[in-house]
C-alpha atoms as a PDB file:
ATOM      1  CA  UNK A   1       0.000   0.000   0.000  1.00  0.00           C
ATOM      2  CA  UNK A   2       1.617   3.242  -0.838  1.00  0.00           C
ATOM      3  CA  UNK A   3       2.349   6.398   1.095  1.00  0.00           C
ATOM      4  CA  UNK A   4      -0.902   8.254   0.019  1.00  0.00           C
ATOM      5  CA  UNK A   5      -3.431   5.676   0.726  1.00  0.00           C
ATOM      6  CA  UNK A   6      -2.143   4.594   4.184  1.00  0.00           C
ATOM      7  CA  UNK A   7      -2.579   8.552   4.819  1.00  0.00           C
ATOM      8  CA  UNK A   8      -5.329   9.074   3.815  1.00  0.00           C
ATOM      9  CA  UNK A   9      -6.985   5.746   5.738  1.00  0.00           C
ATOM     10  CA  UNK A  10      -4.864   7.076   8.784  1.00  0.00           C
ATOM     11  CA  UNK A  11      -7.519  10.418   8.153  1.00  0.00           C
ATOM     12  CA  UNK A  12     -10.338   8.650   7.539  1.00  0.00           C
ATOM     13  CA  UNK A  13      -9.853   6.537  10.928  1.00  0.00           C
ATOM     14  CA  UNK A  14      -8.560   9.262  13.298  1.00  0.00           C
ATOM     15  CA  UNK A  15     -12.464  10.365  13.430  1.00  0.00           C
ATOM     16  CA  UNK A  16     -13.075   7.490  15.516  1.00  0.00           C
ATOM     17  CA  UNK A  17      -9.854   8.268  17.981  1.00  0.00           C
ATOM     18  CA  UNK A  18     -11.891  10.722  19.443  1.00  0.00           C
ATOM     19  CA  UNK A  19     -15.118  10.642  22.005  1.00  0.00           C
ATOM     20  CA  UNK A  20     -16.429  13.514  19.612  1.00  0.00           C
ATOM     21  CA  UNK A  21     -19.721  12.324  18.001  1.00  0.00           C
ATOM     22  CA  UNK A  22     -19.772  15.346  15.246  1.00  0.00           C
ATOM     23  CA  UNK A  23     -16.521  13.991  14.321  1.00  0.00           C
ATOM     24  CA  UNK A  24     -17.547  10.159  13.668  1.00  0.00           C
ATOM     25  CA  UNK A  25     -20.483  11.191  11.827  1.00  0.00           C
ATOM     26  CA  UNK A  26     -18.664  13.844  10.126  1.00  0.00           C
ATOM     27  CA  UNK A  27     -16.246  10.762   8.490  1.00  0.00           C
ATOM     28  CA  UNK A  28     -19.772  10.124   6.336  1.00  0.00           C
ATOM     29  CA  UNK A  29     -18.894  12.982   4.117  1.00  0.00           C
ATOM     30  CA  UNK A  30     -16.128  11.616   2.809  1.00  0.00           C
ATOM     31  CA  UNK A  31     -18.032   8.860   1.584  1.00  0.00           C
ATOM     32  CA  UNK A  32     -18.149   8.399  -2.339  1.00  0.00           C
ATOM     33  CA  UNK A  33     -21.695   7.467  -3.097  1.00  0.00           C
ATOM     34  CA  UNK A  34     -21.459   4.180  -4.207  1.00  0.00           C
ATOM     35  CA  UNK A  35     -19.275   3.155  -0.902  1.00  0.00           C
ATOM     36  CA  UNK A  36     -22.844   4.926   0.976  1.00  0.00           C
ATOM     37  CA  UNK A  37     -25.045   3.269  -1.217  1.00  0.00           C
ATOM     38  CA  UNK A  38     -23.143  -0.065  -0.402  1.00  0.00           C
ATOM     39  CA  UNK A  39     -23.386   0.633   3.226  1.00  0.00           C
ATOM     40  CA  UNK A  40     -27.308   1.345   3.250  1.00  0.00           C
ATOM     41  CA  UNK A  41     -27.862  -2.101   1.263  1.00  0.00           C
ATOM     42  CA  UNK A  42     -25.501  -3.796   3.189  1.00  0.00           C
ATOM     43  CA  UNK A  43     -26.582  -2.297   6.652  1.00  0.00           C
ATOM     44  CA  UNK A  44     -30.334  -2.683   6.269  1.00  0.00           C
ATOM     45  CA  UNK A  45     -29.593  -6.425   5.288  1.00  0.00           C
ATOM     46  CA  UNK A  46     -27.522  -6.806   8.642  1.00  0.00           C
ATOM     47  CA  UNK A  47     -30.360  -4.995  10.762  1.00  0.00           C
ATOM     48  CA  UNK A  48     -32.744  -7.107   9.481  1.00  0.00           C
ATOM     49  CA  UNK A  49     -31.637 -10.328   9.323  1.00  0.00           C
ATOM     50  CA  UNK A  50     -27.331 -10.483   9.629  1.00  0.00           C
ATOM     51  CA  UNK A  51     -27.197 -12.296  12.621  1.00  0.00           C
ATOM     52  CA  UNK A  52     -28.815 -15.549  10.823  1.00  0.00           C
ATOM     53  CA  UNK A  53     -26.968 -17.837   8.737  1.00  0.00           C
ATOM     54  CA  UNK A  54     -25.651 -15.210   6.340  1.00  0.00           C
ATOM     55  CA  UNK A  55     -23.307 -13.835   9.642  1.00  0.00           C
ATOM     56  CA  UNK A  56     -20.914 -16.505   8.326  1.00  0.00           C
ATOM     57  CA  UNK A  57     -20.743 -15.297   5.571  1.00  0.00           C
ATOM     58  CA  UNK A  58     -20.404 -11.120   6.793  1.00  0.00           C
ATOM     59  CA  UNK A  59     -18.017 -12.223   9.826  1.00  0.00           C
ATOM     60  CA  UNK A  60     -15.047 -12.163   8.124  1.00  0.00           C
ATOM     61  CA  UNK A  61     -15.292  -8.554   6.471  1.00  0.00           C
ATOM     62  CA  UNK A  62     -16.783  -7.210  10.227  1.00  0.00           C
ATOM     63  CA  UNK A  63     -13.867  -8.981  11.653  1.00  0.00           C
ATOM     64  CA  UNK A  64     -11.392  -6.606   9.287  1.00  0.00           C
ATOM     65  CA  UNK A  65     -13.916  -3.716  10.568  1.00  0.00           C
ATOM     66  CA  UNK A  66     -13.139  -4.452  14.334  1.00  0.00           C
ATOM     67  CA  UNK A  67      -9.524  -4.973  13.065  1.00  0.00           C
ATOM     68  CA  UNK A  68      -9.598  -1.325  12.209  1.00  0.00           C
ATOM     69  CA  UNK A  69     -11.617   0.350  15.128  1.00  0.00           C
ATOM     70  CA  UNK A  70      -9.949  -1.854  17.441  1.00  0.00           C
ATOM     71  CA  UNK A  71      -5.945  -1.417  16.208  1.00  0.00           C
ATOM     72  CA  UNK A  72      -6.139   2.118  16.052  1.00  0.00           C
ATOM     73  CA  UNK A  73      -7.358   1.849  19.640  1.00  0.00           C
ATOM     74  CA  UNK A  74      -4.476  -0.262  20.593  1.00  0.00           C
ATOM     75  CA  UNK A  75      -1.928   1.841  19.195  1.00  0.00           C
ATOM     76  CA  UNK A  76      -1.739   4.582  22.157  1.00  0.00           C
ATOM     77  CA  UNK A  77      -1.435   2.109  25.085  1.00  0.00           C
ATOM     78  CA  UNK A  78       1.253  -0.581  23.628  1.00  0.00           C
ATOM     79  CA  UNK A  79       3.129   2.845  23.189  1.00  0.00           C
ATOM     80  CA  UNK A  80       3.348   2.452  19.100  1.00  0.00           C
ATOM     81  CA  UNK A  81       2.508   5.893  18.457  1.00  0.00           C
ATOM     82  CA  UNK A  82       2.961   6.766  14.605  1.00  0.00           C
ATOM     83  CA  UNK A  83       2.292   2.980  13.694  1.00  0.00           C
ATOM     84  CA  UNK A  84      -1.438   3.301  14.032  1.00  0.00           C
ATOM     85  CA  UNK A  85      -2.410   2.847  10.475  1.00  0.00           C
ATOM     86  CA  UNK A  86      -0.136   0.122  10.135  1.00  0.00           C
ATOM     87  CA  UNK A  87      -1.022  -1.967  13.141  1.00  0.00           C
ATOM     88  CA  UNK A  88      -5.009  -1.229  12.577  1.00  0.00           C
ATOM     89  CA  UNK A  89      -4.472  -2.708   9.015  1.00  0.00           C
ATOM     90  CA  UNK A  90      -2.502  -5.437   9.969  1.00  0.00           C
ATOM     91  CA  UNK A  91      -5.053  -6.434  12.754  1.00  0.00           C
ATOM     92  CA  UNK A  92      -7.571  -6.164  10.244  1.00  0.00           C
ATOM     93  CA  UNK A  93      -6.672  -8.782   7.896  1.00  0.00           C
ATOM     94  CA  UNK A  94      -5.918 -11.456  10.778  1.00  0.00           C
ATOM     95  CA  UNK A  95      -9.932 -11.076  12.189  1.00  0.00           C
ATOM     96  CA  UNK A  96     -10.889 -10.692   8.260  1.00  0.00           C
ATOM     97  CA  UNK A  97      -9.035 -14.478   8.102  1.00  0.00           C
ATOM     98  CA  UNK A  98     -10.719 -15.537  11.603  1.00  0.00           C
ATOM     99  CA  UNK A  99     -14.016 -14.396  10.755  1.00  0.00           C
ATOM    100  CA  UNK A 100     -13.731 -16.438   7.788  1.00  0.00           C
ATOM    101  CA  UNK A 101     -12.203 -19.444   9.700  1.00  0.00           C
ATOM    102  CA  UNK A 102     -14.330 -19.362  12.640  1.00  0.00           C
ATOM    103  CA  UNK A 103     -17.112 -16.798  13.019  1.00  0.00           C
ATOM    104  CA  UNK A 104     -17.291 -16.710  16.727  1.00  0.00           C
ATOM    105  CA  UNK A 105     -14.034 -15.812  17.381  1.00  0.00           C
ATOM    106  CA  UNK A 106     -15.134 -12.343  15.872  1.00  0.00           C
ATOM    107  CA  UNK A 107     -18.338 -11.876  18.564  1.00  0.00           C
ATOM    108  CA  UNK A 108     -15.502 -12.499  21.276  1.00  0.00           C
ATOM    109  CA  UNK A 109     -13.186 -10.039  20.003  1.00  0.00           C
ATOM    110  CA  UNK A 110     -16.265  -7.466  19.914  1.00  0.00           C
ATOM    111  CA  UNK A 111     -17.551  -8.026  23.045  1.00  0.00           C
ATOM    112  CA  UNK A 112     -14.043  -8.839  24.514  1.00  0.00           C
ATOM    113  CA  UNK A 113     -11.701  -5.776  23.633  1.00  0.00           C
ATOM    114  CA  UNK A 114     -13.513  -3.165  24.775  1.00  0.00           C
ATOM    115  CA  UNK A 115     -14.494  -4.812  28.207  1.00  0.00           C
ATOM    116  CA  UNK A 116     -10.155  -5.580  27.889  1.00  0.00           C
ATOM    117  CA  UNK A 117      -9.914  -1.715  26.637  1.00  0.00           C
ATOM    118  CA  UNK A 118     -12.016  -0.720  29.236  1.00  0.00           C
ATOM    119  CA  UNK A 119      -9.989  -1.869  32.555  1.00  0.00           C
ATOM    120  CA  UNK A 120      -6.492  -1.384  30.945  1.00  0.00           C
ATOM    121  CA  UNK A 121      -7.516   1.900  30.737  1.00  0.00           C
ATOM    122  CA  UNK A 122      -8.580   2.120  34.365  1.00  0.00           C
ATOM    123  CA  UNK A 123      -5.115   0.530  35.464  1.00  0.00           C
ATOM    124  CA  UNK A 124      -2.765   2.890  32.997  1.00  0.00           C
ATOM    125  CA  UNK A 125      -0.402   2.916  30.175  1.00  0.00           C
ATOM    126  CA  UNK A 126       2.264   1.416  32.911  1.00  0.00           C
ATOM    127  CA  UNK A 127      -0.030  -1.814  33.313  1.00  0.00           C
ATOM    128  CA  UNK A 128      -2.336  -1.721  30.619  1.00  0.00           C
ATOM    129  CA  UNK A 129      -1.851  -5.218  29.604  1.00  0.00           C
ATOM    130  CA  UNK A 130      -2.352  -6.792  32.838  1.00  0.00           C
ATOM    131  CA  UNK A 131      -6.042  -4.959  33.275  1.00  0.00           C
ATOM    132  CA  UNK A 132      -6.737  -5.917  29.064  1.00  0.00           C
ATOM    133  CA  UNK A 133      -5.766  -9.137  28.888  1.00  0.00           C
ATOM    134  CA  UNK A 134      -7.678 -10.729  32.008  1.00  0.00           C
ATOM    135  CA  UNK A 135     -10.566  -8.758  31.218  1.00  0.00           C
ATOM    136  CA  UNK A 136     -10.435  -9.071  27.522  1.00  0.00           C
ATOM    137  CA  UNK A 137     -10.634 -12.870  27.923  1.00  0.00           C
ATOM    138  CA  UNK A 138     -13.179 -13.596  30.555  1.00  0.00           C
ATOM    139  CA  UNK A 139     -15.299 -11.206  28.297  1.00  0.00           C
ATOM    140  CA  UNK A 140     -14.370 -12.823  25.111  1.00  0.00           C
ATOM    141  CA  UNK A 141     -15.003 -16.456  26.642  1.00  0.00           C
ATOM    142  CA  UNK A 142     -18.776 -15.410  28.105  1.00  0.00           C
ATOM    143  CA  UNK A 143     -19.491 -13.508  24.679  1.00  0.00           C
ATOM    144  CA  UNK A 144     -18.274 -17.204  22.982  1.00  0.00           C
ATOM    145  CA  UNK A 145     -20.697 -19.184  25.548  1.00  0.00           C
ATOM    146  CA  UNK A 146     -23.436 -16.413  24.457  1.00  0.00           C
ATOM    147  CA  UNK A 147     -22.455 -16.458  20.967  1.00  0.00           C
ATOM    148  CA  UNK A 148     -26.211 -17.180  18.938  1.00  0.00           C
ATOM    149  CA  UNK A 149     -27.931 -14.155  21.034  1.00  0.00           C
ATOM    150  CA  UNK A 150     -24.887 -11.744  20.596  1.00  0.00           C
ATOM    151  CA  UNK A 151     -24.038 -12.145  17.114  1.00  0.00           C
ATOM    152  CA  UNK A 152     -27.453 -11.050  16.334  1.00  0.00           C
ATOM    153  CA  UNK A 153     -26.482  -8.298  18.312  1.00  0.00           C
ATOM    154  CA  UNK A 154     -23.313  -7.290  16.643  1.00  0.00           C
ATOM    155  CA  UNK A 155     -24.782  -7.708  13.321  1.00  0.00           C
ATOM    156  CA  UNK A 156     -27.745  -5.270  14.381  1.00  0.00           C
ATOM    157  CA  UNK A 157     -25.819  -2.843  16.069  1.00  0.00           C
ATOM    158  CA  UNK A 158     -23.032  -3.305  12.796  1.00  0.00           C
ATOM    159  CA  UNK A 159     -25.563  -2.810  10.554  1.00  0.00           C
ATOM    160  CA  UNK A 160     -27.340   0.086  12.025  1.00  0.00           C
ATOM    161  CA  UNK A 161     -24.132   1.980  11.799  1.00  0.00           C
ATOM    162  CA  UNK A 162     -23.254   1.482   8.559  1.00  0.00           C
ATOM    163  CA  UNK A 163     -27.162   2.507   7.565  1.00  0.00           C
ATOM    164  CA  UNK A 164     -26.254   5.810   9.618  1.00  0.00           C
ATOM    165  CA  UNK A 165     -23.425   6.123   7.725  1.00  0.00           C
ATOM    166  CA  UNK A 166     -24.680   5.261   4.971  1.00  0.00           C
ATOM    167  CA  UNK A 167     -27.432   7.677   4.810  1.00  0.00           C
ATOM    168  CA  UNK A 168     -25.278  10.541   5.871  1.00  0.00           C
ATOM    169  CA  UNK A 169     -23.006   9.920   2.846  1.00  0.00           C
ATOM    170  CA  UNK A 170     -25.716  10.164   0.559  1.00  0.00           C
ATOM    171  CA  UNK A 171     -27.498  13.050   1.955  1.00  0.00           C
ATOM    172  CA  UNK A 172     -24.608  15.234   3.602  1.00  0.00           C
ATOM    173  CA  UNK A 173     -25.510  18.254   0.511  1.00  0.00           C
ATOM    174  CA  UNK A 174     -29.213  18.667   1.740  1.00  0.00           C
ATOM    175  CA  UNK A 175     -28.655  21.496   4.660  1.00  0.00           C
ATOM    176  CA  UNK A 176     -31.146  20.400   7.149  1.00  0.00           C
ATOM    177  CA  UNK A 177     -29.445  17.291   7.250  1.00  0.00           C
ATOM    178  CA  UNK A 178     -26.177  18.503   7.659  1.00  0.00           C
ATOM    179  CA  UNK A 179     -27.286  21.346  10.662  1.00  0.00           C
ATOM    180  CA  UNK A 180     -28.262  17.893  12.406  1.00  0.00           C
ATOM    181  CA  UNK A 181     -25.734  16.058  11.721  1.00  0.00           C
ATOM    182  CA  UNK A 182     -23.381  19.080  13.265  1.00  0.00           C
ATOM    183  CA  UNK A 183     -25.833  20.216  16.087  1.00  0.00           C
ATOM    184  CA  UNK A 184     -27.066  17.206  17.438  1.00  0.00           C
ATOM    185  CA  UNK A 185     -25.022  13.957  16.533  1.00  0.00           C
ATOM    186  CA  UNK A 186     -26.325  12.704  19.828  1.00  0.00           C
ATOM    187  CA  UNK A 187     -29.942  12.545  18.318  1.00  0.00           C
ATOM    188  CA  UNK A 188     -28.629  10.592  15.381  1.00  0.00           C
ATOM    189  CA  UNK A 189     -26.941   7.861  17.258  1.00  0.00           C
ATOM    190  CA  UNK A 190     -29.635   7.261  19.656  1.00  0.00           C
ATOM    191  CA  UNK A 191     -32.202   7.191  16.789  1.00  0.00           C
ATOM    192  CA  UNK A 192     -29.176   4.617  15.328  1.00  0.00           C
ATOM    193  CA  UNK A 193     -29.478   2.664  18.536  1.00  0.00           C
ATOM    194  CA  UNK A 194     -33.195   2.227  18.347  1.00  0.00           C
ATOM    195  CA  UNK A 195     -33.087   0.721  14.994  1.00  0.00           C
ATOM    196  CA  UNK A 196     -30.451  -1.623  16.620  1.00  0.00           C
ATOM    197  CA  UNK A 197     -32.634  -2.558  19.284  1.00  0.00           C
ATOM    198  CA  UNK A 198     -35.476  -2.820  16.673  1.00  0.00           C
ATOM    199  CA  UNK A 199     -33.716  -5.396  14.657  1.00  0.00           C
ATOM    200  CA  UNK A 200     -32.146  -7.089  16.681  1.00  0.00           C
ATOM    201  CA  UNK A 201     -35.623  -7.638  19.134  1.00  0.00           C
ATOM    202  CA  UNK A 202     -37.363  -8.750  15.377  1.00  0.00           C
ATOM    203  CA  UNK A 203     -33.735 -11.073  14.883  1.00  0.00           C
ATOM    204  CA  UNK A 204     -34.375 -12.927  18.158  1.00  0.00           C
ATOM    205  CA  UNK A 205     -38.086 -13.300  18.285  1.00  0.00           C
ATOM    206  CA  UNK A 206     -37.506 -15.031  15.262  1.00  0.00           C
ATOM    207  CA  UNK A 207     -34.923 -17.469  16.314  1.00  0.00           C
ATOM    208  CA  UNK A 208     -36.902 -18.290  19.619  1.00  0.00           C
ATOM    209  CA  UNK A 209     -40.128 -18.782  17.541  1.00  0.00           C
ATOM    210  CA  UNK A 210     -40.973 -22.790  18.232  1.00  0.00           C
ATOM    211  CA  UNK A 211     -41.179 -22.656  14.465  1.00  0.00           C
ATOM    212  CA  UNK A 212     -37.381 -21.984  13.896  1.00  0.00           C
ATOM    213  CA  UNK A 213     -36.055 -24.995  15.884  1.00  0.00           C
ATOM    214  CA  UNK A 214     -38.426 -27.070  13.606  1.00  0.00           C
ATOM    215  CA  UNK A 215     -37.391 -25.929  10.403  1.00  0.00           C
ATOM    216  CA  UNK A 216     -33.952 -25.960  11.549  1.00  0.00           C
ATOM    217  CA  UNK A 217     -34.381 -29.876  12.751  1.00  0.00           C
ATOM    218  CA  UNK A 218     -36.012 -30.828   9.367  1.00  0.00           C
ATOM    219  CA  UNK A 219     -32.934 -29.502   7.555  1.00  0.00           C
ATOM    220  CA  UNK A 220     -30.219 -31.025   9.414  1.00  0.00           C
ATOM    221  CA  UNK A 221     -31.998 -34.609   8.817  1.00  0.00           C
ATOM    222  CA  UNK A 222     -30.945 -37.073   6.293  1.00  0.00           C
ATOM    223  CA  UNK A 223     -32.830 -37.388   3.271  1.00  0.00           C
ATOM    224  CA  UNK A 224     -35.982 -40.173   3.984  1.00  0.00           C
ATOM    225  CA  UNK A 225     -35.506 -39.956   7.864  1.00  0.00           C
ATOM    226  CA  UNK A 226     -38.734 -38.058   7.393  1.00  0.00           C
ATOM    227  CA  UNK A 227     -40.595 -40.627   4.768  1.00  0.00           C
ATOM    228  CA  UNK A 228     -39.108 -43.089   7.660  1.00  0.00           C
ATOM    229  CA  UNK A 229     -40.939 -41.790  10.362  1.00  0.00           C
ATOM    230  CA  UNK A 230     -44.244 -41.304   8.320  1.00  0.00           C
ATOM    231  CA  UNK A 231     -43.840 -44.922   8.054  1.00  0.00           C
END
């Protein structure tokens, strides 16, 4: 990757290496409109239904996405300064190759690292590893136990940020959309949270529905067990 584009990545991520909300939604606008487009198919999909069997097939590229977030994050407290880009991109492609290999490995790492980001925080730069690491696996291990109810969380909560996003991109010209997106980015991300909660309420109810577990029995029999038991 050359010069340019790891710069301009290093911009585009350095929104999110603040606790500014204007400045996350504000990475929207540099969007082109077919990468918005993309992410108001692709997050509506997720909402809706991305934490079903198709979140085998979207775990790998949210795994690079957590790669990102969470290697830029990292940067500051293993004291690599400067190498944030590089680390973030490297840590993307190995959870883009776990998500791929093993799905739940990527609802670990997103419920894990920020529990692990959390309490290395609270113990300092001097010991951050020692208040990540315990924290980041006893997280990461209940999130694994948990794993059928949470991805449908991470997909919902995935996918209603990249619809935000999304939608943003597409509509940052219109002026009453931008005044909101600058004056009250707090509004947007609640009203982002809801449709998280939305989808991911619909997502479950589905799964519990006695129906599911039936369907789900009948396709994991061998062909004629069910002319067998007619019989």
């Amino acid at each position: 990757m050359t010069s340019p584009s790891l710069g301009a990545l290093a911009d585009a991520l350095s929104a999110f290496r603040t606790s500014d909300p204007a400045a996350w939604l504000a990475a929207a606008s540099r969007l082109p409109w077919p990468l918005a487009a993309l992410g108001v198919g692709l997050g509506g999909f997720l909402v809706a239904a991305g934490g079903g069997k198709a979140f085998r097939i979207l775990a790998a590229p949210l795994g690079a996405l957590l790669g990102l977030l969470f290697g830029e994050a990292l940067a500051g407290p293993l004291g690599l300064q400067g190498s944030e880009t590089v680390l973030a991109i490297g840590t993307s492609a190995a959870l883009f190759l776990l998500g791929a290999l093993a799905p739940s490995v990527v609802v670990a790492i997103a419920f894990g690292a920020p529990v692990g980001l959390a309490f290395g925080g609270l113990v300092g730069k001097t010991g951050f590893l020692l208040g990540f690491v315990p924290a980041a696996l006893l997280a990461g291990a209940v999130a694994a136990v948990l794993h059928r109810p949470l991805r449908v969380l991470l997909a919902a909560a995935a996918g209603a940020a990249l619809l935000l996003l999304g939608l943003l991109g597409l509509l940052h010209g219109i002026p009453a959309v931008a005044e909101v997106q600058r004056s009250h980015p707090v509004w947007l991300l609640v009203a982002a949270g809801a449709v998280a909660f939305a989808g991911a309420v619909v997502q479950l109810a589905a799964w519990m529905h006695p129906g599911h577990g039936a369907r789900a029995r009948a396709d994991a029999a061998p062909p004629g067990a069910l002319h067998r038991g007619a019989g």
